[in-house]
N, C-alpha and C. Protein backbone atom coordinates (compact mmCIF):
# COMPACT_ATOMS: atom_id res chain seq x y z
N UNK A 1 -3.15 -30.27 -18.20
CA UNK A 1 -3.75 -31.13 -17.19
C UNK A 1 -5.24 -31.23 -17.43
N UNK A 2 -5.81 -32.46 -17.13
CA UNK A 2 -7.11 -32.66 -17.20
C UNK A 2 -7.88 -33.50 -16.11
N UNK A 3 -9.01 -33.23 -15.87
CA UNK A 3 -9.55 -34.17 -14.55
C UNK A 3 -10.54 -35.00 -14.97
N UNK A 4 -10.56 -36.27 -14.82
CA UNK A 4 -11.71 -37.47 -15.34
C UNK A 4 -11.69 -38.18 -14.28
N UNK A 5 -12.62 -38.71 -14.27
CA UNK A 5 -13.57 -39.85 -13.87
C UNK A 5 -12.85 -41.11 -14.27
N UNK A 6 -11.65 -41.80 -13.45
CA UNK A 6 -11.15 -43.23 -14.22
C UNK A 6 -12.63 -43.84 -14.27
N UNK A 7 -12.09 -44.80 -14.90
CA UNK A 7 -13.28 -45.87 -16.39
C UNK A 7 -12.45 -46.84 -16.64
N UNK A 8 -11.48 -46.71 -16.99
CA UNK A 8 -10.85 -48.03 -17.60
C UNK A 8 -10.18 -48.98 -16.08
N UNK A 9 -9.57 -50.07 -16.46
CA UNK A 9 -8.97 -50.67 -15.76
C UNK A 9 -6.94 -50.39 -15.97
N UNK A 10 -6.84 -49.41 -16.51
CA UNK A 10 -5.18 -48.97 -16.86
C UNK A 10 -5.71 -47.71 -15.49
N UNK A 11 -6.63 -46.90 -16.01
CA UNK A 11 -6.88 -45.98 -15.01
C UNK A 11 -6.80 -46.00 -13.61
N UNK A 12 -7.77 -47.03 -13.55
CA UNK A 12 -7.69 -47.58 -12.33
C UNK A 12 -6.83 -47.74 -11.42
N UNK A 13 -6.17 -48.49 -12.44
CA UNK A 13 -4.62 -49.03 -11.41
C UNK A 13 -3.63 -47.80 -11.40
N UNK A 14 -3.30 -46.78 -12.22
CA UNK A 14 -2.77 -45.62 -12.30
C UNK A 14 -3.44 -45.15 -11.11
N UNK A 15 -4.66 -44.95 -10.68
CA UNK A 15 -5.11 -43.76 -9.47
C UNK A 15 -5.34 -44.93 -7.80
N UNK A 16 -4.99 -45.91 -8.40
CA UNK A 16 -4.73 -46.94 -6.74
C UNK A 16 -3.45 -46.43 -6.84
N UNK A 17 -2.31 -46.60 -7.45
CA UNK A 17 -0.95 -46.91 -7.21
C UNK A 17 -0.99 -45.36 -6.63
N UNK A 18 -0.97 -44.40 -6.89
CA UNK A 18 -1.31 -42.88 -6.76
C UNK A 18 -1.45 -43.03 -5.30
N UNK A 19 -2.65 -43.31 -5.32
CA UNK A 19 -2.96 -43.32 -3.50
C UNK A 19 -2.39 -43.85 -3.11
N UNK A 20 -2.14 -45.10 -3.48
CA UNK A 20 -0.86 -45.84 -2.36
C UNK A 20 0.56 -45.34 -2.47
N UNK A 21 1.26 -44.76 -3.11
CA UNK A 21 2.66 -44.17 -3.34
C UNK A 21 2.45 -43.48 -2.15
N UNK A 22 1.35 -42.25 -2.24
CA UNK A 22 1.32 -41.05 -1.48
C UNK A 22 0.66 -41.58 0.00
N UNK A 23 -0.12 -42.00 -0.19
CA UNK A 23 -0.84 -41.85 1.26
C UNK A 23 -0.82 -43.18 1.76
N UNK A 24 0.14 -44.18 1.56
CA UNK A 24 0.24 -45.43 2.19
C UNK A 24 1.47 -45.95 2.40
N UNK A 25 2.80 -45.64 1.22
CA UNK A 25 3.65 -46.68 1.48
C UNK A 25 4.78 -45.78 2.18
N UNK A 26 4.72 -44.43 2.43
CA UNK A 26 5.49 -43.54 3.33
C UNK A 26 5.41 -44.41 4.56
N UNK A 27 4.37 -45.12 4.93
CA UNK A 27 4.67 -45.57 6.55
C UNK A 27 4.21 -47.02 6.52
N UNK A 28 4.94 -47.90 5.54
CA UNK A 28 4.87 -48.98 5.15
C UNK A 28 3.45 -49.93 5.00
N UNK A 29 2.44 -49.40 4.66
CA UNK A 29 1.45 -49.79 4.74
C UNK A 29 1.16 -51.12 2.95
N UNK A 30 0.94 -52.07 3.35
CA UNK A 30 0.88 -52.93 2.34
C UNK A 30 -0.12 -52.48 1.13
N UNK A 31 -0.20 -53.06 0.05
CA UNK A 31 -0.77 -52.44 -1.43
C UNK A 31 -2.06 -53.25 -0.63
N UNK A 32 -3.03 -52.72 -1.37
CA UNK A 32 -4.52 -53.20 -1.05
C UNK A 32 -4.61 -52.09 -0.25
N UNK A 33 -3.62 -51.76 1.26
CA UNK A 33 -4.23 -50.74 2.13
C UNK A 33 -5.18 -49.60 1.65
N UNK A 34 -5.11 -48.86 0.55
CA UNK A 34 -5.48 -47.56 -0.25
C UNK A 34 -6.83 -47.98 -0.79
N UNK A 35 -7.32 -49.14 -0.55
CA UNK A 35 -8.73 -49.37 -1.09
C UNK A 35 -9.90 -49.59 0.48
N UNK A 36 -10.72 -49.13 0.23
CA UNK A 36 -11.84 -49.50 1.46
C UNK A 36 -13.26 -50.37 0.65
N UNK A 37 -13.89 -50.66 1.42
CA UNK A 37 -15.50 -50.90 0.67
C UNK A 37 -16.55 -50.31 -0.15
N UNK A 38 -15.88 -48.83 0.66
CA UNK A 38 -16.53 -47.59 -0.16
C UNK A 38 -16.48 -47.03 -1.56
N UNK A 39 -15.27 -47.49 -1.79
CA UNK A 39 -14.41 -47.56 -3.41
C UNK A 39 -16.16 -47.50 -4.52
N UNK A 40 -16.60 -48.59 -4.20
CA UNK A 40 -17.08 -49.71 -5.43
C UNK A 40 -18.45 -48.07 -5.29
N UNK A 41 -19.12 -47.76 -4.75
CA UNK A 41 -19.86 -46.57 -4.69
C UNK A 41 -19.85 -45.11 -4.66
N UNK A 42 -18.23 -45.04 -5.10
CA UNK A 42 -17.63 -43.48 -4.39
C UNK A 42 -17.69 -43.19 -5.50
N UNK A 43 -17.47 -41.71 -5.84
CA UNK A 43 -17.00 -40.61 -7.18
C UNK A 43 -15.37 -40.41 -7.08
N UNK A 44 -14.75 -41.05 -7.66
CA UNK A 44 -13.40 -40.59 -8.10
C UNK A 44 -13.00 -39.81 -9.40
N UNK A 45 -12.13 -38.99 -9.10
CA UNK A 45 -11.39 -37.77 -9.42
C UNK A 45 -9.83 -38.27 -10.12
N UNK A 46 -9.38 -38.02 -11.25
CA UNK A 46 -8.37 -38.18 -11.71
C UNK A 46 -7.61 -37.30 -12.06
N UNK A 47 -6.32 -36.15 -11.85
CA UNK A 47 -6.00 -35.31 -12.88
C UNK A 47 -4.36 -36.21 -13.46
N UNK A 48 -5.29 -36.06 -14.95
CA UNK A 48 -3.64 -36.60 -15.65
C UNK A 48 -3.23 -35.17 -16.05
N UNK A 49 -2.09 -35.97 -16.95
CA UNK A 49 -1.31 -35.14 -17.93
C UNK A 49 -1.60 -35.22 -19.43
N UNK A 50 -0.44 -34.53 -19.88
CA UNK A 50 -0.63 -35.01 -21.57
C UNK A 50 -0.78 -36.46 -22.19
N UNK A 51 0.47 -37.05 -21.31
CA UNK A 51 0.70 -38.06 -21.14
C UNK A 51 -0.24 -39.34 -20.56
N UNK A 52 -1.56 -38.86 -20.01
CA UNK A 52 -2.15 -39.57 -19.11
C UNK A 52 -1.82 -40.20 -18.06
N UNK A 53 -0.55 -39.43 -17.37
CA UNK A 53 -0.01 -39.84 -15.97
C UNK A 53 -1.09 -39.31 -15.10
N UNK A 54 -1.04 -40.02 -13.99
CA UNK A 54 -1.39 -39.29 -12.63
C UNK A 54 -0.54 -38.53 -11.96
N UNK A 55 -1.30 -37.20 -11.82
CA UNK A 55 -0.86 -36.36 -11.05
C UNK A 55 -1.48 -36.56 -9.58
N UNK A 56 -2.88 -36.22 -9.55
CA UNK A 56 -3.45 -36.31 -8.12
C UNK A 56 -4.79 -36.82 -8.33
N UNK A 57 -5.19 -37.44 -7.01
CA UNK A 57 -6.22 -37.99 -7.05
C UNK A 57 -7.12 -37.74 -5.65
N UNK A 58 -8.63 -37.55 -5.88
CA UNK A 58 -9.26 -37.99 -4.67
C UNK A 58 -10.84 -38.90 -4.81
N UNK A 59 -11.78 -38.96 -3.51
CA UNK A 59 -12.77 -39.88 -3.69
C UNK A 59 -13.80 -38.71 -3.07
N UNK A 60 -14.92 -39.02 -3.47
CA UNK A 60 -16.06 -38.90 -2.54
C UNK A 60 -17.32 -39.21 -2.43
N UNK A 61 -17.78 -39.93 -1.14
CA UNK A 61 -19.02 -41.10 -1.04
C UNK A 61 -19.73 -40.34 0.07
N UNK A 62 -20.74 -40.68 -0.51
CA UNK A 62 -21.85 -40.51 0.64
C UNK A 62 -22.08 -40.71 1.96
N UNK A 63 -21.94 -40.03 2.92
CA UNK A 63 -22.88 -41.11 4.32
C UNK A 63 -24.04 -41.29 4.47
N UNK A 64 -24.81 -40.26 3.63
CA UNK A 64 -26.35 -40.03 4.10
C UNK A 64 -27.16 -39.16 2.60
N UNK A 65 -27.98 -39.33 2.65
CA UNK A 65 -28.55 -38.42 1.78
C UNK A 65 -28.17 -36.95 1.42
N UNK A 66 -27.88 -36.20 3.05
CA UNK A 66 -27.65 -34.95 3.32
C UNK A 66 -25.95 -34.79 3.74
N UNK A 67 -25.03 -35.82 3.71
CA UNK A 67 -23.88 -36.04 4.04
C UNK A 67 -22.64 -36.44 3.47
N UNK A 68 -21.79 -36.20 2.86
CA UNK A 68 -20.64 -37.02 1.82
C UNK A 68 -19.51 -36.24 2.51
N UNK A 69 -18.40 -37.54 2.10
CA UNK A 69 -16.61 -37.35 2.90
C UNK A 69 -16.04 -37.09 1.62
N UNK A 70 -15.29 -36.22 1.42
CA UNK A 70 -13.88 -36.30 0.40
C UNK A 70 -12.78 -37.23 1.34
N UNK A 71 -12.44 -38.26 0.80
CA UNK A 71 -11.23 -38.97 1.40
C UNK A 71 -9.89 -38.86 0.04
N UNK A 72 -9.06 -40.07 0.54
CA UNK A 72 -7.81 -40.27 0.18
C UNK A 72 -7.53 -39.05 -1.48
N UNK A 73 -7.19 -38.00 -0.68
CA UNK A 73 -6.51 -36.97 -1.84
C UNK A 73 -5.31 -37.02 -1.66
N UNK A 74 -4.67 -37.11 -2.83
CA UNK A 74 -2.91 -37.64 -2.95
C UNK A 74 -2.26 -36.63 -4.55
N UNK A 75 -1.64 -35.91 -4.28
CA UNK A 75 -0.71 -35.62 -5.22
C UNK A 75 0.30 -35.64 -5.61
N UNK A 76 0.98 -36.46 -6.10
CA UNK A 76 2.03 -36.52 -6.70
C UNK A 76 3.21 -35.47 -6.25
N UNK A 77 4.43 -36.05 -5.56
CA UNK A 77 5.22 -35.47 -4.68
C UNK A 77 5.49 -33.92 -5.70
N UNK A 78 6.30 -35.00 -6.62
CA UNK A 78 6.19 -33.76 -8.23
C UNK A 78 5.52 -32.55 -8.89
N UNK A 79 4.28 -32.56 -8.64
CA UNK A 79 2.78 -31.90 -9.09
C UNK A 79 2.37 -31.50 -7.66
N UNK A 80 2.89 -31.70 -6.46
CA UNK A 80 2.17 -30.49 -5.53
C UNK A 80 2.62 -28.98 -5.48
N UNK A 81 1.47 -28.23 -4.75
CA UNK A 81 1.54 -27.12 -4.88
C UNK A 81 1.32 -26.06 -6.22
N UNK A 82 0.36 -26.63 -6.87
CA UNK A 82 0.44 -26.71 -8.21
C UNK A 82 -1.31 -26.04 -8.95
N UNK A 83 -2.20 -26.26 -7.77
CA UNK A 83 -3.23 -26.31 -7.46
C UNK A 83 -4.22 -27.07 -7.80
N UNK A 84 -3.66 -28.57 -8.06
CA UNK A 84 -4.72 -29.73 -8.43
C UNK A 84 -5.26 -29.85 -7.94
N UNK A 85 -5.06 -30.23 -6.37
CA UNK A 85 -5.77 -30.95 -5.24
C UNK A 85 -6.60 -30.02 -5.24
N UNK A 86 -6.38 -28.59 -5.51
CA UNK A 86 -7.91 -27.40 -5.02
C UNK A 86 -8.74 -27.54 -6.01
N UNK A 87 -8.15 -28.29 -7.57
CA UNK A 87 -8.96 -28.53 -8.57
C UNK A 87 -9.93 -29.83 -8.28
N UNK A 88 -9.14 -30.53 -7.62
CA UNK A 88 -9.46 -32.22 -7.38
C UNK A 88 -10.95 -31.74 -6.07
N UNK A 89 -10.75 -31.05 -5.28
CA UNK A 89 -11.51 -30.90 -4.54
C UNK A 89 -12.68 -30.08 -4.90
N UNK A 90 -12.52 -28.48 -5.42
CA UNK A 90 -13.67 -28.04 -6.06
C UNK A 90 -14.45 -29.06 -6.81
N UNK A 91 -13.90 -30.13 -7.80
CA UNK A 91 -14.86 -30.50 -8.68
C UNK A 91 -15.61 -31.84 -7.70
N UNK A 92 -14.84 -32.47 -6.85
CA UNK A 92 -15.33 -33.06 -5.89
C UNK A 92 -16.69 -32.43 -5.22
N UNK A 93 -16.55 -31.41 -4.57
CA UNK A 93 -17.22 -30.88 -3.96
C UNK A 93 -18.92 -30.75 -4.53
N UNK A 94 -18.62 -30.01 -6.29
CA UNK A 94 -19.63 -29.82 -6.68
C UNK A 94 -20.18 -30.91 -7.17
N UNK A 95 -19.98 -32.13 -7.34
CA UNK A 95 -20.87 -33.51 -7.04
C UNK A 95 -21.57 -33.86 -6.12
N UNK A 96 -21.12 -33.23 -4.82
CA UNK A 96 -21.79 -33.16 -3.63
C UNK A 96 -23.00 -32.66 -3.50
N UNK A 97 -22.79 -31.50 -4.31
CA UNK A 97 -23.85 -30.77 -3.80
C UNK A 97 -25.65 -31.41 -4.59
């Protein structure tokens, strides 16, 4: 497993569909839902595979100089419990700081 920074536009759409599998279409929420405004300025988090699948994903944007949210963290029904998301979040975190 490895964690990057999507870049490409294959990436991309690999870590939307991600968020939306997990954290949107469980309660029928339409594609687009998994994106906000914040997207285009946030730090996103990727962990693939060998393969360059997505496993899990999260974001994190600023509110303030002194302030930033980790949002939409999603792991792969498959790959939870696994300890990505604590990977996805530590490395999150230390961008924050």
């Amino acid at each position: 497993m490895q964690l990057i920074e999507p870049a490409s536009a294959a990436e991309f759409k690999q870590y939307y569909d991600l968020r939306w599998k997990i954290l949107r279409a469980p309660w029928n929420q339409p594609r687009g839902s998994e994106r906000d405004d914040l997207d285009a300025n946030s730090i996103h988090i990727m962990a693939i595979d060998a393969n360059n699948a997505a496993l899990g994903v999260g974001r994190l944007h600023f509110n303030s100089i002194s302030e930033a949210q980790i949002r939409f963290m999603a792991i792969d029904v498959g790959h939870q419990r696994r300890g990505i998301g604590t990977l996805i979040l530590q490395t999150l975190e230390s961008r924050g700081l």
